[in-house]
Protein backbone atom coordinates (compact mmCIF):
# COMPACT_ATOMS: atom_id res chain seq x y z
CA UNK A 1 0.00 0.00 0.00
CA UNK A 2 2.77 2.51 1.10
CA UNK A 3 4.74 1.72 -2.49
CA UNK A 4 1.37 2.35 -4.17
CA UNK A 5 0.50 5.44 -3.11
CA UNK A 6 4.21 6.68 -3.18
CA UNK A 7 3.71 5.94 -7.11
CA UNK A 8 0.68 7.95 -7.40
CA UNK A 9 1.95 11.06 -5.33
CA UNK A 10 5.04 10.59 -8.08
CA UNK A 11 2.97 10.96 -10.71
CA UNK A 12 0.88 13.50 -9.79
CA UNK A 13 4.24 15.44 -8.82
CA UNK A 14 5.31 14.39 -12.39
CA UNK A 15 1.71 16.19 -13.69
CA UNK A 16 2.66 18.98 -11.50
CA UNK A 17 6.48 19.54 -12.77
CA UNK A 18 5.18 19.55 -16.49
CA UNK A 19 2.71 22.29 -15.17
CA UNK A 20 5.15 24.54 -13.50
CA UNK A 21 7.36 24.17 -16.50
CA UNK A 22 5.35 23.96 -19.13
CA UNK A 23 3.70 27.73 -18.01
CA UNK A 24 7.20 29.45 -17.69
CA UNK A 25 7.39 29.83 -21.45
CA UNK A 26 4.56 31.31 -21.41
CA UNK A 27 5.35 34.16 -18.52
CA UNK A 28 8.76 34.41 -19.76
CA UNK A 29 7.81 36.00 -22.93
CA UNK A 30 5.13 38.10 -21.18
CA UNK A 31 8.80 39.29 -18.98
CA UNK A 32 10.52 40.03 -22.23
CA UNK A 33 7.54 41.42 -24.39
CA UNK A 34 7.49 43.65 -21.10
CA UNK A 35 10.68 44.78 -21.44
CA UNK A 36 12.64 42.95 -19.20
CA UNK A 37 16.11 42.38 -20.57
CA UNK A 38 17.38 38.32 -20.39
CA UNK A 39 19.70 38.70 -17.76
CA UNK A 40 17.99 40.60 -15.63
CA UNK A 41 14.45 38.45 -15.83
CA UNK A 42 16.38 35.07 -14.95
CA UNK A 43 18.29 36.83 -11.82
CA UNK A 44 15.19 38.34 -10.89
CA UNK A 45 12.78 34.76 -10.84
CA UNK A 46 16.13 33.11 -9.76
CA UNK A 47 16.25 35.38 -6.41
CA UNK A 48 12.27 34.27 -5.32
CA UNK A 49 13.30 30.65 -5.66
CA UNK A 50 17.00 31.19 -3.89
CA UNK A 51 14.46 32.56 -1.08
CA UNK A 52 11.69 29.65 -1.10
CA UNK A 53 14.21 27.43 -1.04
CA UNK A 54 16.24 28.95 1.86
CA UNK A 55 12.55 29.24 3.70
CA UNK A 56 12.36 25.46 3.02
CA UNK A 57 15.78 24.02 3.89
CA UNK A 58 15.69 26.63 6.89
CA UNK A 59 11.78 25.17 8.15
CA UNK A 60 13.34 21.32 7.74
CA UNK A 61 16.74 22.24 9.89
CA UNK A 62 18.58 20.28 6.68
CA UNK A 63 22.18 19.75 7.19
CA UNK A 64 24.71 21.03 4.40
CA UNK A 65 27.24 18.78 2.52
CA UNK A 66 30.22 19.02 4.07
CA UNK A 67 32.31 17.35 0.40
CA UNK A 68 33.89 20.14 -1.04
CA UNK A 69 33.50 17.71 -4.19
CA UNK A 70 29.97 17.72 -4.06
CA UNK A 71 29.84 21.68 -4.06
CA UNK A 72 31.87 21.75 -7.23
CA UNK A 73 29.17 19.20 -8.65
CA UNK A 74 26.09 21.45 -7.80
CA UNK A 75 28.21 24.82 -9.48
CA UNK A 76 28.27 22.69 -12.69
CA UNK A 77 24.66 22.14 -12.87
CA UNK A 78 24.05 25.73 -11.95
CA UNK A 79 25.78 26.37 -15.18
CA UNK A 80 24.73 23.31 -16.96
CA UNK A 81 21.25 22.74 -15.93
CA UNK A 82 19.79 26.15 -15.06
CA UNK A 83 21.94 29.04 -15.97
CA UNK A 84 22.53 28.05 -19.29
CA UNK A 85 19.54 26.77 -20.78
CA UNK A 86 17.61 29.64 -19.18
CA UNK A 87 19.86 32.13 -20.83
CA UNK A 88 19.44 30.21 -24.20
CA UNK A 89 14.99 30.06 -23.87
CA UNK A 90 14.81 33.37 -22.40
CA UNK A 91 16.96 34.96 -25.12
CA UNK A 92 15.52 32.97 -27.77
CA UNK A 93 11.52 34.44 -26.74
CA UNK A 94 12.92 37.52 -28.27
CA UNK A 95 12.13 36.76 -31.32
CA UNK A 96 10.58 33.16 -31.18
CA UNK A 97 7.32 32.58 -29.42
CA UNK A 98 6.30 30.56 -26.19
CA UNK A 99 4.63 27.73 -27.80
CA UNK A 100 7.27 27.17 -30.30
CA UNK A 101 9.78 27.14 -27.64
CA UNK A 102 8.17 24.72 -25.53
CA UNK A 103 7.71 22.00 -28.06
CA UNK A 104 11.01 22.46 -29.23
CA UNK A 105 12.11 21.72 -25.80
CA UNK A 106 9.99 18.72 -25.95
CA UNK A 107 13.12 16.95 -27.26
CA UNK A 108 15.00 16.33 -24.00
CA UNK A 109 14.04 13.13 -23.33
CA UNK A 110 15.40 12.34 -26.65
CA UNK A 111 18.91 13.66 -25.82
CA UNK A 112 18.61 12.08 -22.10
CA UNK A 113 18.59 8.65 -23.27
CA UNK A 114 21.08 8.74 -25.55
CA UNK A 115 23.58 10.70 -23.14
CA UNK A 116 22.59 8.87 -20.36
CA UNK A 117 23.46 5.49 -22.23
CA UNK A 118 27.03 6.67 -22.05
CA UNK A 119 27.21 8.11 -18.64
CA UNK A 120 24.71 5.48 -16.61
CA UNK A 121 25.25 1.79 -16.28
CA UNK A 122 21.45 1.59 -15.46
CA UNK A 123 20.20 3.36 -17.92
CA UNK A 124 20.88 1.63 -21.15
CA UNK A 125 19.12 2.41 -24.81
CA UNK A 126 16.99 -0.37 -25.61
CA UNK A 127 15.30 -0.62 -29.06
CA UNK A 128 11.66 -0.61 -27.32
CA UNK A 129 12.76 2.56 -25.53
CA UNK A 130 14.21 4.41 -27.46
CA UNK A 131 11.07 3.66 -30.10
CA UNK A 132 9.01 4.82 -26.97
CA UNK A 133 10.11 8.31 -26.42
CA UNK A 134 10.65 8.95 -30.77
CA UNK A 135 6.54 8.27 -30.49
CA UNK A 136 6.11 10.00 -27.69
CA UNK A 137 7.86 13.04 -28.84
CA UNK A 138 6.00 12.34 -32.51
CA UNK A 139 2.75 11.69 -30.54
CA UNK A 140 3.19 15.26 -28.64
CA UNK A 141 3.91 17.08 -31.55
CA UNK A 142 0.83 16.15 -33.42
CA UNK A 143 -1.13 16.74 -30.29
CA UNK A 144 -0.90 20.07 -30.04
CA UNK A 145 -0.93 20.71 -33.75
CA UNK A 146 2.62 21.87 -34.57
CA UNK A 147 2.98 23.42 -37.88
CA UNK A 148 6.59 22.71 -39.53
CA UNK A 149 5.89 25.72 -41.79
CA UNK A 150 6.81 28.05 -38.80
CA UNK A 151 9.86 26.14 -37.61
CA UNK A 152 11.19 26.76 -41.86
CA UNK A 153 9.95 30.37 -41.27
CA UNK A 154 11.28 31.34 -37.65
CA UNK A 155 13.69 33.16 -36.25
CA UNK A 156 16.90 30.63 -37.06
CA UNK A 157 19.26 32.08 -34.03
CA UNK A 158 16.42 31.72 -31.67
CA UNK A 159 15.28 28.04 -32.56
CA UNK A 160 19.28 27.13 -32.46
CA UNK A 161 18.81 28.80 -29.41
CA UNK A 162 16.56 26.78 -28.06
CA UNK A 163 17.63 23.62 -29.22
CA UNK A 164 20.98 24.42 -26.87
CA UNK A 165 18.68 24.76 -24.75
CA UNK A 166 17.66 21.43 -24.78
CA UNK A 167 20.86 19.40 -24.87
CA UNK A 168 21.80 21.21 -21.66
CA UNK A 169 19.14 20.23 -19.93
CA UNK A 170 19.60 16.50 -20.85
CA UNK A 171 23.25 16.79 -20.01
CA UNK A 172 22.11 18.56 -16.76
CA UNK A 173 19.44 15.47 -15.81
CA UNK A 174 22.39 13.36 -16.74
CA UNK A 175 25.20 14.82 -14.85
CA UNK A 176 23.00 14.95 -11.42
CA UNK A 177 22.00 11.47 -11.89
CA UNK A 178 25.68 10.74 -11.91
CA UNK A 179 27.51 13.09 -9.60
CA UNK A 180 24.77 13.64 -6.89
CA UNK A 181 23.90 10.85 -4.52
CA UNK A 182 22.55 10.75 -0.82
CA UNK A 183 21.19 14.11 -0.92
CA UNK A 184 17.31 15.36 0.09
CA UNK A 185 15.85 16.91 -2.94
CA UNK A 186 15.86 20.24 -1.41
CA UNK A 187 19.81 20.40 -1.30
CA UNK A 188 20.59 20.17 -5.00
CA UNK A 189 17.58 22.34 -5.70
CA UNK A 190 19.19 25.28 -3.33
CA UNK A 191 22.42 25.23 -4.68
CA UNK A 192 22.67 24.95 -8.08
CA UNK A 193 19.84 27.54 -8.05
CA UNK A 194 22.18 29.78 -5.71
CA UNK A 195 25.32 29.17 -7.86
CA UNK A 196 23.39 30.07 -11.11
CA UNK A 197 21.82 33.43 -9.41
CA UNK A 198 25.03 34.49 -8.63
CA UNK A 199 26.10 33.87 -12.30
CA UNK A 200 23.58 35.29 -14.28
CA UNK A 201 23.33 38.38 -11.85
CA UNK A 202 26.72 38.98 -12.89
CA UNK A 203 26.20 38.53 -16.48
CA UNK A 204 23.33 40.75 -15.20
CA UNK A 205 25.11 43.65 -14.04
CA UNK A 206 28.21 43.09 -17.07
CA UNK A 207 25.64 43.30 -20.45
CA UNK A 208 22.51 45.20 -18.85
CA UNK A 209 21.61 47.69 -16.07
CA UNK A 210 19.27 45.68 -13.79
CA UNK A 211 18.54 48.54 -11.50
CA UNK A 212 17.13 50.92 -13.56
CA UNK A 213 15.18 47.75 -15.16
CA UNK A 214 13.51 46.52 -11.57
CA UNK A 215 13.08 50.35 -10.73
CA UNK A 216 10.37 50.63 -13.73
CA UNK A 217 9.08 47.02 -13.49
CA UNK A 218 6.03 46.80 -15.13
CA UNK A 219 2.83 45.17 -13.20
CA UNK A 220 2.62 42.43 -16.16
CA UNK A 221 6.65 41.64 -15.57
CA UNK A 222 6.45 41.87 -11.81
CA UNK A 223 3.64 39.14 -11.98
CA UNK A 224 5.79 36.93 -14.65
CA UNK A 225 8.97 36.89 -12.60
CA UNK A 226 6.90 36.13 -8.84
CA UNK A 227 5.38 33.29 -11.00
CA UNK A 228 8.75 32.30 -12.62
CA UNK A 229 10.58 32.67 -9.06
CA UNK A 230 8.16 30.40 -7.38
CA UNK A 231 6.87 28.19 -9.90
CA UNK A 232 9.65 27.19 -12.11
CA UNK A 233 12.79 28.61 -9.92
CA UNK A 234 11.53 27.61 -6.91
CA UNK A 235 8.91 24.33 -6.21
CA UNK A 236 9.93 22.98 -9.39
CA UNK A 237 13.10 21.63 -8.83
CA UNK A 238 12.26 20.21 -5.64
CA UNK A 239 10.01 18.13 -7.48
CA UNK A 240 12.20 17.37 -10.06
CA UNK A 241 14.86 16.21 -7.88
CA UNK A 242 12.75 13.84 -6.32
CA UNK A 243 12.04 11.83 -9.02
CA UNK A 244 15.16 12.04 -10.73
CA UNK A 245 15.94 10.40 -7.42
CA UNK A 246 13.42 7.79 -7.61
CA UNK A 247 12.90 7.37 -11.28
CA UNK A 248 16.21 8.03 -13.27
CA UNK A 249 16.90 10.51 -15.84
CA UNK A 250 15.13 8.91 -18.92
CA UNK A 251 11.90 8.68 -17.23
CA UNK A 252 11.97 12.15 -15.24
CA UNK A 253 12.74 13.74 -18.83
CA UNK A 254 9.78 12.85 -19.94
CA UNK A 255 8.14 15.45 -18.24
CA UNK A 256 9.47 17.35 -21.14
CA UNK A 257 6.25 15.96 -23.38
CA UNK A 258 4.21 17.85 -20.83
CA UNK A 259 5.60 21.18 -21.78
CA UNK A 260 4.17 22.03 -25.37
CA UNK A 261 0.42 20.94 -23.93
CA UNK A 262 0.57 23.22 -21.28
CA UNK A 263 2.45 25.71 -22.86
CA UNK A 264 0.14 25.64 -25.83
CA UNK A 265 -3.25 25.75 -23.72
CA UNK A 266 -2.17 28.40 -21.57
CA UNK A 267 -0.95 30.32 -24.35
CA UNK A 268 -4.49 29.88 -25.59
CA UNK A 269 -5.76 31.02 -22.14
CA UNK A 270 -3.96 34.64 -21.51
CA UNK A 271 -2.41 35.57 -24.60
CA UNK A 272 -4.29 37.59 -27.43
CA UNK A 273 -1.60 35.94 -29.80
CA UNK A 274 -3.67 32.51 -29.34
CA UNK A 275 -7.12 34.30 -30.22
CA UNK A 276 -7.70 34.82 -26.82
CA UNK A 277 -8.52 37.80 -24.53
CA UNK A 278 -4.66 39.16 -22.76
CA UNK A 279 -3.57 38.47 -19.30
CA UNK A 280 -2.67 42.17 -18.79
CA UNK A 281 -4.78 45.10 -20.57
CA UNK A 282 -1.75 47.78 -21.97
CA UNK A 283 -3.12 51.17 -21.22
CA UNK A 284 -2.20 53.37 -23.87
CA UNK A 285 1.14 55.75 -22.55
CA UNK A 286 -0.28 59.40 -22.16
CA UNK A 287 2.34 61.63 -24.91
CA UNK A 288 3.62 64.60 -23.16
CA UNK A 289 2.95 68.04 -24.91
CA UNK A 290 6.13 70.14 -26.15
């Protein structure tokens, strides 16, 4: 009974990750269509989780690794796993839209198996799954109606973007799998968000001026990042660290399938791009009078 129910509440937590991930494309091109420049959005949502997460390790009284090898692990998937590939989508929603972005990312699983094959004794590529996740990924695709015509006509820097994107996240799910045993879910989630805030922040403060940015924050960009920060910066990768934990990197990188269906419908929800009513009404700027 105990193992059964612990398999439901990890699938439901799988339903949730896709959720929390599959919206942040969404929000993160409502931060840049508000103006907020790359750098400065990702530091910003990365900050709210740094402080969830601090909130929650602080609550549970965790203990810290005291390895200085294991620190040097969780500052490489800062990089790899969050600092990176959020630099690479949240650039690329420049010029490439949300839904787009998140089916594009749908691909991970696709990556994971075949790095993990290399890296993971227990994770092996086996005709049956690798045919699996090609007709999942095939399956997802022609759920949520992708048109191929807009890949051909898109923004080429921004979907290479994205695909980068996407290999670093399956070499991140790989790498952890590997490098990071023995931990509670909330430890890796802490510091490799930590070590990339204090990365991008600097890229932050290098390339853009974040202070004039966050001193005229728009209400639609202050919503986007609080939802970023806790959603997807924050709760997310305590959930995703769980089941790597429990399931392995193939199967956790599935949740990437999730992504373009959520992505898609809420796009369809909030956006007026989707035919639908916007999240935020613009007010038209009053025009001074020489």
């Amino acid at each position: 009974m105990t193992a059964q129910r612990s398999s439901r509440i990890d699938w439901l937590l799988f339903i949730v990750l896709g959720f929390m991930w599959g919206s942040s494309y969404l929000f993160i091109k409502i931060g840049v269509d508000a103006g907020l420049p790359p750098f400065t959005l990702i530091a910003m949502r990365l900050g709210i989780g740094l402080v969830l997460l601090a909130a929650v390790v602080v609550a549970a009284r965790e203990s810290l690794p005291r390895d200085p090898r294991t620190y040097g692990h969780l500052i490489v998937m800062g990089a790899v796993n969050i600092a990176i590939p959020f630099s690479l989508i949240t650039w690329a929603e420049l010029t490439v839209d949300s839904a787009l972005a998140a089916i594009l990312n749908a691909a991970v699983p696709l990556f994971v198996i075949l790095i993990a094959a290399v890296f993971l004794r227990d994770e092996r590529i086996t005709f049956n799954r690798l045919a699996g996740l090609a007709v999942g990924f095939i399956g997802v695709v022609i759920l949520v109606g992708f048109d191929p015509a807009k890949l051909a006509s898109g923004n080429l820097a921004g979907e290479i973007a994205l695909i980068g994107s996407t290999l670093s996240y399956a070499c991140g799910a790989v790498y952890a799998k590997r490098n990071i045993h023995g931990l509670r879910p909330m430890i890796p989630a802490i510091f490799q968000v930590g070590f990339a805030f204090a990365m991008v922040t600097v890229l932050a403060f290098v390339f853009e001026r974040p202070i004039d940015v966050v001193s005229r924050i728009t209400p639609e960009a202050l919503f986007a990042v609080v939802w970023l920060g806790i959603l997807g910066s924050g709760l997310a990768y305590l959930v995703f660290f769980r089941l790597l934990g429990r399931w392995g990197a193939t199967r956790t990188s599935m949740v990437a399938y999730l992504l373009p269906v959520y992505g898609i419908a809420l796009g369809a929800l909030v956006n007026s791009k989707y035919g639908a009513r916007p999240l935020f009404e613009r007010r038209p700027r009053s025009v001074e009078q020489p």
